[in-house]
Protein backbone atom coordinates (compact mmCIF):
# COMPACT_ATOMS: atom_id res chain seq x y z
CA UNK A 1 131.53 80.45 100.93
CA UNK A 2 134.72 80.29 98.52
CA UNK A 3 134.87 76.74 96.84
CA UNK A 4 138.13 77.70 95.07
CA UNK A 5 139.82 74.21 94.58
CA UNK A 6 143.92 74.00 95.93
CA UNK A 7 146.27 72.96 93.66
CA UNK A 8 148.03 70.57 95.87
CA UNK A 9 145.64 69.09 98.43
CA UNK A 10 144.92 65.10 97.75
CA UNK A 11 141.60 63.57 98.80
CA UNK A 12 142.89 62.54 101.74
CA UNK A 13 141.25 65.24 103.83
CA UNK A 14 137.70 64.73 102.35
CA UNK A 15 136.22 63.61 105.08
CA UNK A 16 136.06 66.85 107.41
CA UNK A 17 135.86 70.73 106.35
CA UNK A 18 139.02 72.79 106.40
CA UNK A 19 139.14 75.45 109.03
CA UNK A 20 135.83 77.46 109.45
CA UNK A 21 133.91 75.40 107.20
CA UNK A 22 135.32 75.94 104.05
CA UNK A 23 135.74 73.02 101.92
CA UNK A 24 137.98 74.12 99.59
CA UNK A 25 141.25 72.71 101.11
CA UNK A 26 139.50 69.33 101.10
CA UNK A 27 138.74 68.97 97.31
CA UNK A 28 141.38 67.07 94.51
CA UNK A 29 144.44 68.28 92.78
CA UNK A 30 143.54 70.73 89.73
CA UNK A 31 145.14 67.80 87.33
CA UNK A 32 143.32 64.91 88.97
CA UNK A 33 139.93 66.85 88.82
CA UNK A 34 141.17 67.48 84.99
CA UNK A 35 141.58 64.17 83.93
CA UNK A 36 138.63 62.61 86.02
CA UNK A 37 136.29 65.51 84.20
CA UNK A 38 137.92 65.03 80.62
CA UNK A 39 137.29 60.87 80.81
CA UNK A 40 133.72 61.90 81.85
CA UNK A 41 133.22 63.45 78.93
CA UNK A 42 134.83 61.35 76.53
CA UNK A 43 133.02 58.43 78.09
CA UNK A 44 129.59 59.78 77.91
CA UNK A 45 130.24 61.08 74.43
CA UNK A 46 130.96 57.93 73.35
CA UNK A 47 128.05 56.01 75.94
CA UNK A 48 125.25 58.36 73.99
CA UNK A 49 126.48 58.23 70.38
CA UNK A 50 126.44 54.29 71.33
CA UNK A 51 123.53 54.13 73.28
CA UNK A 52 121.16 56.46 71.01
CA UNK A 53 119.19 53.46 69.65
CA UNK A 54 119.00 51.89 72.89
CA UNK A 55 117.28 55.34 74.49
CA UNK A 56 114.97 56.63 71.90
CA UNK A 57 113.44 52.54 72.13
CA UNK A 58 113.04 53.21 75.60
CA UNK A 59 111.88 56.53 75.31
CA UNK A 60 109.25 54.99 73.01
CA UNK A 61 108.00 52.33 75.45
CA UNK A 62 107.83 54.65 78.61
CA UNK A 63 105.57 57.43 76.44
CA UNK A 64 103.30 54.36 75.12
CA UNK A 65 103.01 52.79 78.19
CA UNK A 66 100.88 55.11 80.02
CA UNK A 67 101.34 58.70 77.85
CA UNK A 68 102.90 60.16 81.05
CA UNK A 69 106.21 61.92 80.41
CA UNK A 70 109.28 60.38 79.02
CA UNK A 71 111.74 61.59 82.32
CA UNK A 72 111.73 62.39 84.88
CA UNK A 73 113.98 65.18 86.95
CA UNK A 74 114.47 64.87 90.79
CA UNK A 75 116.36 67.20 92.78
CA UNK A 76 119.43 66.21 94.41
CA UNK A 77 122.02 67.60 96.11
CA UNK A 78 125.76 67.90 94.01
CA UNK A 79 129.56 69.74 94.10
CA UNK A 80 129.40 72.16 96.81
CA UNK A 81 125.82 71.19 97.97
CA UNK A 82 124.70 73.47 95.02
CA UNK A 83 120.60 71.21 93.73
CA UNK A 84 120.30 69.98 90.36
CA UNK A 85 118.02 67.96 88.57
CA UNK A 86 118.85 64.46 88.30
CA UNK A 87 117.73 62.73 85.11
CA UNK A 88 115.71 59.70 84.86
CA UNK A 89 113.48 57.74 82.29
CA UNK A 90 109.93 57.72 84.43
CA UNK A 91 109.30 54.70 86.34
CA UNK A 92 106.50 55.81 88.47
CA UNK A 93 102.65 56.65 87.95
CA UNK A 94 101.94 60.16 87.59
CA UNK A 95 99.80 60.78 90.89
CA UNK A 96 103.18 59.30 92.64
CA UNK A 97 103.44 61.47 94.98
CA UNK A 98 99.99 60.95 95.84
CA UNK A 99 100.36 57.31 96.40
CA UNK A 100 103.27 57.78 98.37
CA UNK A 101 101.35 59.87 101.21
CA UNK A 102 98.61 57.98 101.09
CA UNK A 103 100.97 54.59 101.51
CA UNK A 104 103.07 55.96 104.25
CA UNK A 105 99.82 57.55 106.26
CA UNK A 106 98.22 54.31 105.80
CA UNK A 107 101.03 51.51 106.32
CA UNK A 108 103.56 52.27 109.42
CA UNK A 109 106.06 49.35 107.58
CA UNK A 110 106.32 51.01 104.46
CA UNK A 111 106.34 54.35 106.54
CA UNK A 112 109.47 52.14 108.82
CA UNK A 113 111.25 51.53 105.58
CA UNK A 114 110.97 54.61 103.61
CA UNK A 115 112.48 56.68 107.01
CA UNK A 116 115.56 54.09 106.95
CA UNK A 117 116.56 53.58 103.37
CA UNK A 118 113.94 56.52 101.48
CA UNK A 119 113.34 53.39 99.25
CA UNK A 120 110.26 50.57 99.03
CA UNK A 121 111.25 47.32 98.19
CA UNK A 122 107.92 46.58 97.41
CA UNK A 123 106.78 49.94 95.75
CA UNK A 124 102.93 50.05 94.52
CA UNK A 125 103.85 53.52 92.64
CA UNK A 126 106.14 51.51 90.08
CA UNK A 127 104.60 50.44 86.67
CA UNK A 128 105.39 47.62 84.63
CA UNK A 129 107.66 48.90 82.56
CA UNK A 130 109.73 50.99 85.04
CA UNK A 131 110.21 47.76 87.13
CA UNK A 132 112.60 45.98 83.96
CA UNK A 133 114.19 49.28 83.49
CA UNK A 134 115.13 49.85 87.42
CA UNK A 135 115.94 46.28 87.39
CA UNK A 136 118.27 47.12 84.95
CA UNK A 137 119.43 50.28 85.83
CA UNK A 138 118.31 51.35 82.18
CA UNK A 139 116.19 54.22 84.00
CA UNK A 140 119.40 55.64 85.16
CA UNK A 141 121.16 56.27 81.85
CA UNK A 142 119.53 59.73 81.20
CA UNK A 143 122.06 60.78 83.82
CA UNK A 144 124.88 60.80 80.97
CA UNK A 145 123.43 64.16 80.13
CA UNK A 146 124.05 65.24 83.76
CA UNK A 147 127.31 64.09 83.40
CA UNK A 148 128.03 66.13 80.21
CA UNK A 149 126.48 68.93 82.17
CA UNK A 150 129.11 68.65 84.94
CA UNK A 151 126.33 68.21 87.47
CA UNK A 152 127.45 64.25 87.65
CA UNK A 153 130.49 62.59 87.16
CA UNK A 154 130.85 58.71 85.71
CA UNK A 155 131.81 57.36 88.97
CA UNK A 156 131.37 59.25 92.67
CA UNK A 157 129.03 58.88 95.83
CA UNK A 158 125.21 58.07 94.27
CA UNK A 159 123.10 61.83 94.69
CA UNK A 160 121.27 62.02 97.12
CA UNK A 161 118.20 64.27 98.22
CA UNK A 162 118.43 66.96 100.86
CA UNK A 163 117.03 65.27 102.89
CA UNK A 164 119.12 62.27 103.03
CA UNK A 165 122.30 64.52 103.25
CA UNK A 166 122.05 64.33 107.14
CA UNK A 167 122.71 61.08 106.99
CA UNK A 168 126.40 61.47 105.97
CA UNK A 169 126.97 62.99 109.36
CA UNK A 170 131.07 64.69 109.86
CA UNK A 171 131.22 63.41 106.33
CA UNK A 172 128.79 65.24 104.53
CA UNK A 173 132.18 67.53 103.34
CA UNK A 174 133.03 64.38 101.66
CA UNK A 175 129.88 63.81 99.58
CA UNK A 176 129.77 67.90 98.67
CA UNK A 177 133.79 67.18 97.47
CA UNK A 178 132.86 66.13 94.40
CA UNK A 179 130.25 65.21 91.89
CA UNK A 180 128.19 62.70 92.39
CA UNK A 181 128.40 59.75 90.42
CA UNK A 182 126.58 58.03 87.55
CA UNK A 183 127.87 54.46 89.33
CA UNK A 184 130.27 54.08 92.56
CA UNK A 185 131.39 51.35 94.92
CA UNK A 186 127.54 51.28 96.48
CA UNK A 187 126.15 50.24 92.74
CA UNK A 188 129.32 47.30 92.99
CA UNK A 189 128.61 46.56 96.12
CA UNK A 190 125.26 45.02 97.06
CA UNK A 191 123.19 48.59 95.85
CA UNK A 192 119.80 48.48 97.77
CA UNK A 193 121.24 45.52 100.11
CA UNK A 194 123.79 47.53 101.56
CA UNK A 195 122.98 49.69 104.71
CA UNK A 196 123.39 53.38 104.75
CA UNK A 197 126.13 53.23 107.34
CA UNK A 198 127.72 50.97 104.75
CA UNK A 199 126.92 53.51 101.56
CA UNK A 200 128.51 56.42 103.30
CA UNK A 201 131.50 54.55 104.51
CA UNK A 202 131.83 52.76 100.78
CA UNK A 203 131.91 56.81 99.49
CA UNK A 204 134.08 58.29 102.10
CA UNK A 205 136.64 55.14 101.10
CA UNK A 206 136.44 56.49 97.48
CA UNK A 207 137.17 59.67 98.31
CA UNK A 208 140.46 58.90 100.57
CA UNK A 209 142.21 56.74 98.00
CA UNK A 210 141.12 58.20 94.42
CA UNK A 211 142.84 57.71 91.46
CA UNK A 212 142.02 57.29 87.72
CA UNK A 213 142.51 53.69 87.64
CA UNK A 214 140.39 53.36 90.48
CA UNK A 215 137.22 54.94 88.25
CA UNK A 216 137.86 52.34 85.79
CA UNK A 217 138.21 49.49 87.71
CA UNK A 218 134.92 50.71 89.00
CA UNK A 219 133.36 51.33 85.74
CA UNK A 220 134.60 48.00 84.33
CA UNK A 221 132.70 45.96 87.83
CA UNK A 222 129.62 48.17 87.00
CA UNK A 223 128.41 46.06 83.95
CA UNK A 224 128.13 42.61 85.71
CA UNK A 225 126.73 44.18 88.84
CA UNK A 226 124.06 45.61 86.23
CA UNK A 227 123.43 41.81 84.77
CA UNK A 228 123.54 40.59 88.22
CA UNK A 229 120.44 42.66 89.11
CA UNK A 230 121.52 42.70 93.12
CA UNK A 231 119.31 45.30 95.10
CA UNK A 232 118.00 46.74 92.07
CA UNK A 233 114.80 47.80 93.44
């Protein structure tokens, strides 16, 4: 499948495939892809050279906590539905996966909520330590090096798993589109409190009206939805 980008097509017809199911005719302008991927990378540049105190100190505190790994890579789907492994500090136990199977054989509401939002609200795998930095979205800042990677950009839809891709329904053109993103209207919106329905309709909006100015207004409502701590679970 050719994933050539044209020059002149806006975002405006993200939200469906071009003829035959090639996407190509449905991705951004050359320039506006250009710009958005050159303030990515000035932006996380600038986040880790900032940051670098703040992520070898929690680096520190998630090896001492348990002497489990430091992060922790998940595979999600990105541009073009091509996988890549999202970056995280580790929040979980090691035997996570474990837990989980044993949790959702055992308990049909966990089993309930994991099928609706692939999330627990109240998640036994979680330790101490990854609970403040999920809280506080600290976990999530690993993904800068995604973003330098061009796997992620700063703001887009949140990545999602192959399995939840589905989900999107006729708009799962519009999440492959583009990268995903670091934040995005769900984190400003409500995060875990917002319905699916509402998640993919908050990222298809993004898509049809993009513009630079948009990502930072974004970017700027990020860091008080952070401190606010809404559906950060």
């Amino acid at each position: 499948m050719a994933w050539e980008a044209h020059s002149f097509e806006a975002w405006s017809r993200v939200g469906r495939p071009a003829e035959g199911g090639d996407i190509h005719a449905s991705q951004p302008r050359a320039a506006a892809r250009s710009s958005k991927r050159a303030l990515d990378l000035l932006m996380a540049v600038t986040a880790l050279i900032l940051l670098s105190p703040l992520l070898l100190f929690v680096a520190m505190i998630v090896k001492c906590s348990d002497r489990g790994p430091v992060f922790y890579s998940h595979t999600r789907i990105g541009f073009g539905g091509a996988p890549f492994g999202c970056l995280k500090f580790r929040t979980m136990k090691t035997d996570a996966s474990a837990q989980l199977t044993e949790l959702l054989q055992n308990s049909p509401a966990a089993r309930s909520e994991w099928e609706a939002t692939h999330k627990l609200k109240d998640d036994p795998r979680i330790t101490a330590v990854g609970d403040i930095l999920r809280r506080s979205s600290l976990d999530e800042l690993p993904q800068l090096f995604n973003v330098l990677r061009g796997e992620m950009s700063l703001v887009g839809p949140r990545p999602v798993t192959a399995e939840e891709l589905p989900r999107y329904g006729e708009h799962i053109w519009a999440y492959m589109a583009v990268r995903p993103g670091l934040t995005g209207h769900w984190q400003t919106s409500g995060r875990n409190d917002v319905s699916y329905e509402h998640r993919v309709s908050l990222d298809v909006h993004y898509l049809n009206n993009w513009s630079l100015g948009r990502d930072l207004i974004i970017i700027a409502k990020t860091i008080p939805a952070l401190f606010s701590q809404r559906g950060s679970y």
